[in-house]
C-alpha atoms as a PDB file:
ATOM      1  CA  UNK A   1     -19.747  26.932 -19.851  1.00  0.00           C
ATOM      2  CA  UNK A   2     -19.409  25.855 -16.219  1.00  0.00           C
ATOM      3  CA  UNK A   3     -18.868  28.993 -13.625  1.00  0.00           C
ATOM      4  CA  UNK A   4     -16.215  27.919 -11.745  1.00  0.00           C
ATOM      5  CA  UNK A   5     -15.292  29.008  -7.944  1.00  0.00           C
ATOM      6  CA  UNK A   6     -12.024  28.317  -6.104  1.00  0.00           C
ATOM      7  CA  UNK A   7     -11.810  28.320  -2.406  1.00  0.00           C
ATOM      8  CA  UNK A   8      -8.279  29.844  -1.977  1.00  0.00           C
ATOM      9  CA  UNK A   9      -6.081  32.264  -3.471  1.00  0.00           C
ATOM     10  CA  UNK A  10      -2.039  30.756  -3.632  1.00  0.00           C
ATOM     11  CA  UNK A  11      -0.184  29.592  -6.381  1.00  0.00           C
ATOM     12  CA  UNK A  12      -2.170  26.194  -6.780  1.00  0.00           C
ATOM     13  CA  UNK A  13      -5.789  28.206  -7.022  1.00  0.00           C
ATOM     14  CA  UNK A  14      -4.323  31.072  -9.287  1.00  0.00           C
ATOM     15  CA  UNK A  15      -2.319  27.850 -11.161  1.00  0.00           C
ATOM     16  CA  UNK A  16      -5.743  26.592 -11.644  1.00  0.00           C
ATOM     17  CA  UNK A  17      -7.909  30.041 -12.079  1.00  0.00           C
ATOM     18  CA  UNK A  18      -5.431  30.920 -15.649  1.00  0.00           C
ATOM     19  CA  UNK A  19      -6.530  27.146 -16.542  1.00  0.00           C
ATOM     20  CA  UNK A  20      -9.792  27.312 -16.406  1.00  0.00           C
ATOM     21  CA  UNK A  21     -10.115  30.626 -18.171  1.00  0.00           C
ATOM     22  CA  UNK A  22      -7.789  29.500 -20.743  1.00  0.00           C
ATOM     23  CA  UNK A  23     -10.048  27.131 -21.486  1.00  0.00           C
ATOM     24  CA  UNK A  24     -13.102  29.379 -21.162  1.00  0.00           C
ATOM     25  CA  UNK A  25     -14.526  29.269 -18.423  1.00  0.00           C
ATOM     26  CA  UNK A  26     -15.462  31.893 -16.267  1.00  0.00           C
ATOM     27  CA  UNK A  27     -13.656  31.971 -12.741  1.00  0.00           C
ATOM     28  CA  UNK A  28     -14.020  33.650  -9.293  1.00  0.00           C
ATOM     29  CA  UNK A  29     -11.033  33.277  -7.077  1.00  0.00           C
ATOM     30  CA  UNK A  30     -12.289  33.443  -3.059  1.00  0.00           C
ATOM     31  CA  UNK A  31      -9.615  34.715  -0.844  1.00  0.00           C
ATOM     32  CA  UNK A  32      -9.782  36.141   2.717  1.00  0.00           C
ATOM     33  CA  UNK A  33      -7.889  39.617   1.031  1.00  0.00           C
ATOM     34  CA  UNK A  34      -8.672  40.729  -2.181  1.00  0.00           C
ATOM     35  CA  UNK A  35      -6.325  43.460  -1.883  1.00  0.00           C
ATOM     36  CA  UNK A  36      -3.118  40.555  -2.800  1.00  0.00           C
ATOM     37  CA  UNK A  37      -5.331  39.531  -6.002  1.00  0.00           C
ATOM     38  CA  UNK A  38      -5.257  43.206  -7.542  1.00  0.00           C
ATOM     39  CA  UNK A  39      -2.725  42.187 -10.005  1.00  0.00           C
ATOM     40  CA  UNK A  40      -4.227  39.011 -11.222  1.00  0.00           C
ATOM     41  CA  UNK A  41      -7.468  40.214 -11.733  1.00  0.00           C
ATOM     42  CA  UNK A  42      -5.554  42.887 -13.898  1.00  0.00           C
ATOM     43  CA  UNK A  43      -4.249  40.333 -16.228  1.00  0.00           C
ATOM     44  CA  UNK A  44      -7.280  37.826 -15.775  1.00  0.00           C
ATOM     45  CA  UNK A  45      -9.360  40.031 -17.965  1.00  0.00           C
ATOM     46  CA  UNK A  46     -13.142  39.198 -17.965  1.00  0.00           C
ATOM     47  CA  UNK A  47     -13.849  36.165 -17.415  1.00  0.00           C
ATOM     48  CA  UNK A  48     -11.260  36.203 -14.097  1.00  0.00           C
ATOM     49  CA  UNK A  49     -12.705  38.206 -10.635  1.00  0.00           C
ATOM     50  CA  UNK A  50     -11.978  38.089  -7.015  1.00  0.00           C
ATOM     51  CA  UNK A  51     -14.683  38.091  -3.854  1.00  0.00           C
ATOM     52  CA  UNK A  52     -14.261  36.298  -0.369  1.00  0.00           C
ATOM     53  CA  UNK A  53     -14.838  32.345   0.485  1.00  0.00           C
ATOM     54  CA  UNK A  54     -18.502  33.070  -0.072  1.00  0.00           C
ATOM     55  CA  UNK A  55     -18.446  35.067  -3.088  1.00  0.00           C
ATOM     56  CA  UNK A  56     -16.899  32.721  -4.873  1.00  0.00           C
ATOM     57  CA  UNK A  57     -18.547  29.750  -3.625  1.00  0.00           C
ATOM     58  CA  UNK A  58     -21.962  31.716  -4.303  1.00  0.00           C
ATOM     59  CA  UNK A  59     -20.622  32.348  -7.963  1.00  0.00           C
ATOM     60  CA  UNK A  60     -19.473  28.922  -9.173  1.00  0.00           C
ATOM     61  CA  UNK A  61     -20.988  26.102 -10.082  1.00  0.00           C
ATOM     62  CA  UNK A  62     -18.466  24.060  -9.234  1.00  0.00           C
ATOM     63  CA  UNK A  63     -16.136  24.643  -7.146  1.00  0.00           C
ATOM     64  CA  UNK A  64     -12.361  24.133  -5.953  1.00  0.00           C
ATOM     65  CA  UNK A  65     -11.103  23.691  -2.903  1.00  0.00           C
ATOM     66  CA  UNK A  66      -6.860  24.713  -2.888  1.00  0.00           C
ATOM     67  CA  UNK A  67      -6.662  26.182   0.852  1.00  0.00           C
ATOM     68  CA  UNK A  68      -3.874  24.563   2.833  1.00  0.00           C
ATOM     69  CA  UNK A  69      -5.069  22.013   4.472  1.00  0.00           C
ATOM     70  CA  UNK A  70      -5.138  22.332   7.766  1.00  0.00           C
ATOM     71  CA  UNK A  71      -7.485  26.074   7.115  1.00  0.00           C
ATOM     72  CA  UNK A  72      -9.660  23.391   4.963  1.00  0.00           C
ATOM     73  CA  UNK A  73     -12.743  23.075   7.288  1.00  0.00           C
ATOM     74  CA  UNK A  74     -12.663  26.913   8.616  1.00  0.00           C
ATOM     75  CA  UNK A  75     -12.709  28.025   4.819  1.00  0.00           C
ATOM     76  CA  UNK A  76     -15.551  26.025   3.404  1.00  0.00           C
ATOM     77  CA  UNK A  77     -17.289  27.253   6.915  1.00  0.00           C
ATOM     78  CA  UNK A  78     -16.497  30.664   5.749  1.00  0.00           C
ATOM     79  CA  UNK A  79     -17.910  29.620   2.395  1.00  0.00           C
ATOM     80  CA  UNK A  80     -21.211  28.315   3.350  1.00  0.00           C
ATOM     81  CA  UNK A  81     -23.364  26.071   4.122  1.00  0.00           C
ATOM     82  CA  UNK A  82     -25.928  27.652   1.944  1.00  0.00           C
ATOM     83  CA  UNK A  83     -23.553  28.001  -1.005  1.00  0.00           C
ATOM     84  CA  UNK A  84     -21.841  24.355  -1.156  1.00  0.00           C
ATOM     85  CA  UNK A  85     -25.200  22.500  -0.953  1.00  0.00           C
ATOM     86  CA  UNK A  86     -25.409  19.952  -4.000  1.00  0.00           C
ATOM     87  CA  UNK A  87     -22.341  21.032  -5.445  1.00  0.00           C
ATOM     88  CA  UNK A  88     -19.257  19.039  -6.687  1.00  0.00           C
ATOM     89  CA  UNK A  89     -15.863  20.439  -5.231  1.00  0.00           C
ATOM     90  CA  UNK A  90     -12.634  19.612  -6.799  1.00  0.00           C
ATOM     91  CA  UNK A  91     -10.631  19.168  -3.503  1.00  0.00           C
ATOM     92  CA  UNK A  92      -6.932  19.102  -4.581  1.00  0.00           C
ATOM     93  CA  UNK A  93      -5.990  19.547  -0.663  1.00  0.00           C
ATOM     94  CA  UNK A  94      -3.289  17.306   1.089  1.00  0.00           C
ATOM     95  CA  UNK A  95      -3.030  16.756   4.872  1.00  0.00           C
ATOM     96  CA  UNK A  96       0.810  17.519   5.072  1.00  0.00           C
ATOM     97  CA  UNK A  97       1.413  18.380   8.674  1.00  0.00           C
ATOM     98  CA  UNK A  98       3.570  21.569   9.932  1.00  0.00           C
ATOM     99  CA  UNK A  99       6.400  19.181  11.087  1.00  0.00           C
ATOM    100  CA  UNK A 100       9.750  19.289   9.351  1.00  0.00           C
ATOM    101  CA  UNK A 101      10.392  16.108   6.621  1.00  0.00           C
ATOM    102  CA  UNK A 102      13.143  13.480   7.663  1.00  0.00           C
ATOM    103  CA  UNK A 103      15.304  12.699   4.308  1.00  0.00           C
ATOM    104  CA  UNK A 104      12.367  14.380   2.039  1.00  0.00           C
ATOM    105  CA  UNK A 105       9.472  12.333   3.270  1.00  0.00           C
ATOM    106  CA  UNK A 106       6.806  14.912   4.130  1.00  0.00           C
ATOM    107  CA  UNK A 107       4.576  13.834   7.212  1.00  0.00           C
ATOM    108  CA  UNK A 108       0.573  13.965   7.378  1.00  0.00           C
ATOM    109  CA  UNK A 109      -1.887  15.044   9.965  1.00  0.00           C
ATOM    110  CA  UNK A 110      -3.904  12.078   8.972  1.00  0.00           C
ATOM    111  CA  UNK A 111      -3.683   8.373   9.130  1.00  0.00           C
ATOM    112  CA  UNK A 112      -4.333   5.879   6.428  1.00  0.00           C
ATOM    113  CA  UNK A 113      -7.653   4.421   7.754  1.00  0.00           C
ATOM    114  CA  UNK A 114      -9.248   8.612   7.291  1.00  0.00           C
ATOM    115  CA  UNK A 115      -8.231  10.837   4.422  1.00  0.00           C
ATOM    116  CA  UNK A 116      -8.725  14.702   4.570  1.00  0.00           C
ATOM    117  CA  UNK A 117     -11.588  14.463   2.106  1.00  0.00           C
ATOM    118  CA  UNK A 118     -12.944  11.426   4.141  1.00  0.00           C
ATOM    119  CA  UNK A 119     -12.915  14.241   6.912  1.00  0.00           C
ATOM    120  CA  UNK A 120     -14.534  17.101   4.934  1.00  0.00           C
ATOM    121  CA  UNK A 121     -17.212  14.454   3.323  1.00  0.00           C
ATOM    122  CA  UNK A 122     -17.942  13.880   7.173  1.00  0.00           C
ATOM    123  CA  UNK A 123     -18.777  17.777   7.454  1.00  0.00           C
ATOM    124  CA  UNK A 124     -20.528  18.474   4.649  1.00  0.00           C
ATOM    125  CA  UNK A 125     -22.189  15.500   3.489  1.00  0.00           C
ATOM    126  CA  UNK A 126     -24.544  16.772   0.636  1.00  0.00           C
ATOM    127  CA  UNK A 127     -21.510  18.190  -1.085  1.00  0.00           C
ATOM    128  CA  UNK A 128     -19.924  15.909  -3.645  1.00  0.00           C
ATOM    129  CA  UNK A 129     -16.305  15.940  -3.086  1.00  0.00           C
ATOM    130  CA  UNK A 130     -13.809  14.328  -5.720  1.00  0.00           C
ATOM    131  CA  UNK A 131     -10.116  14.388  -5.286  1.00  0.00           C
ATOM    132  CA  UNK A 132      -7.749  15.685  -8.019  1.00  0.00           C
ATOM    133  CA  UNK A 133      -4.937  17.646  -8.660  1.00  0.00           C
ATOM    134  CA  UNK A 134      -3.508  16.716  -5.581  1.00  0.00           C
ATOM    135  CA  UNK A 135      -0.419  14.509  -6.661  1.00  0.00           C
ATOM    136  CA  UNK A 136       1.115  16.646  -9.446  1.00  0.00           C
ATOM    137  CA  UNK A 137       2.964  20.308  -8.459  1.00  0.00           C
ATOM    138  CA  UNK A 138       1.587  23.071  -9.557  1.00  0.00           C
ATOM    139  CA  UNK A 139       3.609  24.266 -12.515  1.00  0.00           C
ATOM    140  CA  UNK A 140       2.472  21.106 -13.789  1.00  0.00           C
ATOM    141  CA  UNK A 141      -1.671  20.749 -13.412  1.00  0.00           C
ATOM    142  CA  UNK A 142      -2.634  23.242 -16.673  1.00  0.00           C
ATOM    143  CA  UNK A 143      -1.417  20.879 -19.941  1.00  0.00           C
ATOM    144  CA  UNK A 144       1.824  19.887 -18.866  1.00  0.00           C
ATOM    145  CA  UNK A 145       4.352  18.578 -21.420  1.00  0.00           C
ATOM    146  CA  UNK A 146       6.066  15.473 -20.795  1.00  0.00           C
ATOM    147  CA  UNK A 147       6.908  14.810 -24.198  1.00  0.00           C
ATOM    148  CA  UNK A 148       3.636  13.839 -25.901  1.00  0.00           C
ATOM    149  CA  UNK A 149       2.688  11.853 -23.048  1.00  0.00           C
ATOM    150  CA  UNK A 150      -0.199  12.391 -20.557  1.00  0.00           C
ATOM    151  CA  UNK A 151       0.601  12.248 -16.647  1.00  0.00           C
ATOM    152  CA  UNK A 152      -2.517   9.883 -15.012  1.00  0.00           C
ATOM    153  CA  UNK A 153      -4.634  12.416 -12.622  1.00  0.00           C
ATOM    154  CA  UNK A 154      -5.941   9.823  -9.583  1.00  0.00           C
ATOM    155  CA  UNK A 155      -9.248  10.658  -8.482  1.00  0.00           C
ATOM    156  CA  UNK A 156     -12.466   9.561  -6.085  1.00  0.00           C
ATOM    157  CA  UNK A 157     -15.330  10.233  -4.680  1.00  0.00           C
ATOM    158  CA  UNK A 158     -18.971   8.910  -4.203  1.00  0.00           C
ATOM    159  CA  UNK A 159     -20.498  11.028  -6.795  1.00  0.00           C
ATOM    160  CA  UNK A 160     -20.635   9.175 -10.653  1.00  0.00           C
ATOM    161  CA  UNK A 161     -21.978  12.647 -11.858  1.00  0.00           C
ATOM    162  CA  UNK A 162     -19.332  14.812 -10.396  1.00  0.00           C
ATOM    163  CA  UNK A 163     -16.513  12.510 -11.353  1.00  0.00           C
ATOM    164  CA  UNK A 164     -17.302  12.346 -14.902  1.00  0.00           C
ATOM    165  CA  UNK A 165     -17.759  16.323 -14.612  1.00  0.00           C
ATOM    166  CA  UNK A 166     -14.370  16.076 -12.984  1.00  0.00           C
ATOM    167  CA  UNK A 167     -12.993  14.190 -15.559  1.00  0.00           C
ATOM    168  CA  UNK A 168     -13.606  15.984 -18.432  1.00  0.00           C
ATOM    169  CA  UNK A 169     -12.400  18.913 -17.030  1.00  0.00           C
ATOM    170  CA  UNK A 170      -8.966  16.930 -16.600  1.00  0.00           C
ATOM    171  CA  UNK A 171      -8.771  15.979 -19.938  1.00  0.00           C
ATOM    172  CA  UNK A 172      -8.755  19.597 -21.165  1.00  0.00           C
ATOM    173  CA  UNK A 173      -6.170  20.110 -19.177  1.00  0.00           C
ATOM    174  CA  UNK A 174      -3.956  17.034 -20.647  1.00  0.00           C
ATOM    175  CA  UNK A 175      -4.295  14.286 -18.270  1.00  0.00           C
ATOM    176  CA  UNK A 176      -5.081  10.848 -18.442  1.00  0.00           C
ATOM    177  CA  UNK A 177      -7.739  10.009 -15.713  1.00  0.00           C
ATOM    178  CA  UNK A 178      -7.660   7.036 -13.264  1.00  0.00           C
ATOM    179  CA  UNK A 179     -10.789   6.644 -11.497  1.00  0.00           C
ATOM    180  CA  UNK A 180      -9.848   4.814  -7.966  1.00  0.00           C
ATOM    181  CA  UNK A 181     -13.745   4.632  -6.729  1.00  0.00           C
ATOM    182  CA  UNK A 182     -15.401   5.560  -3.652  1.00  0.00           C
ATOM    183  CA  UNK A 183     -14.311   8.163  -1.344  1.00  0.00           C
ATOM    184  CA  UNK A 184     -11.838   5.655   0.713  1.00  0.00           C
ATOM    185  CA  UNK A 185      -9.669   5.197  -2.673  1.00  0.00           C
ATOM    186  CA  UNK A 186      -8.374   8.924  -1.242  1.00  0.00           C
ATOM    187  CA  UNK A 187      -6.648   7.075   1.649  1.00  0.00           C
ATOM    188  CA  UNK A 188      -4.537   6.126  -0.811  1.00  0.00           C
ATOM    189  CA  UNK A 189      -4.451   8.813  -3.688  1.00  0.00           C
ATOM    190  CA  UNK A 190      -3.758  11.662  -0.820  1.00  0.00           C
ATOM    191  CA  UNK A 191      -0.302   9.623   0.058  1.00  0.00           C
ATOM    192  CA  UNK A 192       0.964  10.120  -3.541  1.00  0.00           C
ATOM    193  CA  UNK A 193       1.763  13.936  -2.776  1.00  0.00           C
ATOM    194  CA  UNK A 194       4.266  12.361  -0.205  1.00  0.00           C
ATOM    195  CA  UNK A 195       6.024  10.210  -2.941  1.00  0.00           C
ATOM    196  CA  UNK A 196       5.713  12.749  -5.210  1.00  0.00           C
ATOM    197  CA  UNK A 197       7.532  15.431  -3.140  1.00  0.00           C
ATOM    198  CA  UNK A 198      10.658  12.904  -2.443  1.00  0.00           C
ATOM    199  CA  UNK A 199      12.726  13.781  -5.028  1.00  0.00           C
ATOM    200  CA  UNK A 200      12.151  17.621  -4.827  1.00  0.00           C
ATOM    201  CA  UNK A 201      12.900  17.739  -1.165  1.00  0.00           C
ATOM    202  CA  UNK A 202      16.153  15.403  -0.923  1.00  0.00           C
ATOM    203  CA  UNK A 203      17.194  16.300  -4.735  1.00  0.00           C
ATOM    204  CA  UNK A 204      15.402  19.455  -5.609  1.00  0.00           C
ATOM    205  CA  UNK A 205      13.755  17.493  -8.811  1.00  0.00           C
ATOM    206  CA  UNK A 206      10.552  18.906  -9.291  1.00  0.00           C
ATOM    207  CA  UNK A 207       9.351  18.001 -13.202  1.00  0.00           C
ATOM    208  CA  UNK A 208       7.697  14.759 -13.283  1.00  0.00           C
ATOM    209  CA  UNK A 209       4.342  13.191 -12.831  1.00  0.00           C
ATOM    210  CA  UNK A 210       2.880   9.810 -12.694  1.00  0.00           C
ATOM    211  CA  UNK A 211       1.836   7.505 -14.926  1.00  0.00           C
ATOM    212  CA  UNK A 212      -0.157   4.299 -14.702  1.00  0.00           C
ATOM    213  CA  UNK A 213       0.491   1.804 -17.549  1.00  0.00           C
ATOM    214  CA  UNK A 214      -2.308  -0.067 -18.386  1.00  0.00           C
ATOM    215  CA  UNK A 215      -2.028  -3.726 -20.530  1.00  0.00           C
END
């Protein structure tokens, strides 16, 4: 089974961490103080330990990304260079910016014509960067249940290898998968977070997930 290293130690890469060892696989979580992880690793048993950035980035074999976004580039610096080299990286980062939302819409640091992962492709470009995870909250990415029916996970990148590793990773953990392309499809998957946060910011709704019908 895959090693698996995550870049980031909030509730989205601990979220995450309890998936992947649910499922079996063995997990590092990176984090700039180990000291605030003493409790999970308690209850992560195993297959679940703790290291900085570049532990964990030296450990996995693939790897995920959950930083904030704007500490993005300074953590995979703090990571690597050595230790990212060839590998795929989940990145389930979204550029929201530090100003306020107006009526729940959530503003970006970005613009349409450059995603985050566009940004991060730019810096490390023999990494293989696919986007998921990033339009779904976290109490929803491990097997949600919405009833029998499987949320669609969006993804991209330029990598056919590391998407279909990507992929099946997302099926195990009860999605549908909706593969948008090339790396620019995240100029448009990124956005979703900003739709998806609407209703939990103007109505505090929080349980749902999209779906993309197909005919």
């Amino acid at each position: 089974m895959t090693k698996i290293g995550i870049i980031g130690s909030g509730i989205v890469g601990r979220t995450l961490a309890d998936g992947f060892i649910k499922h079996g696989y063995q997990v590092m979580i990176g984090t700039r103080d180990v000291s605030k992880l003493a409790d999970w690793a308690k209850q992560a048993g195993t297959n679940g330990k703790t290291g900085s950035f570049a532990d964990a980035a030296s450990f996995g074999e693939l790897l995920v990304l959950t930083v904030k976004a704007t500490a993005a580039k300074d953590a995979l610096k703090l990571a690597g260079d050595k230790n990212l080299k060839g590998k795929t990286i989940i990145d389930t980062s979204n550029p929201i910016a530090d100003a306020p939302p107006v009526n729940g819409v959530i503003k970006f640091f970005t613009s349409l014509d450059n995603s985050l992962m566009e940004q991060l492709q730019t810096h490390y470009p023999e990494v293989h960067f696919v986007k998921a995870f990033s339009c779904i909250g976290a109490a929803f990415m491990v097997n949600p249940d919405f009833g029998g029916q499987k949320p669609t996970m969006f993804i991209c990148g330029n990598n056919d290898g590391s998407k279909k590793q990507v992929a099946d990773i997302l099926d195990k953990f009860g999605f549908e998968v909706a593969d948008m392309g090339k790396i620019e499809a995240a100029r448009a998957i990124e956005p979703l977070c900003i739709l998806w946060c609407i209703p939990g910011l103007s109505q505090n709704k929080w349980s749902h997930a999209f779906k993309l019908l197909k005919k």
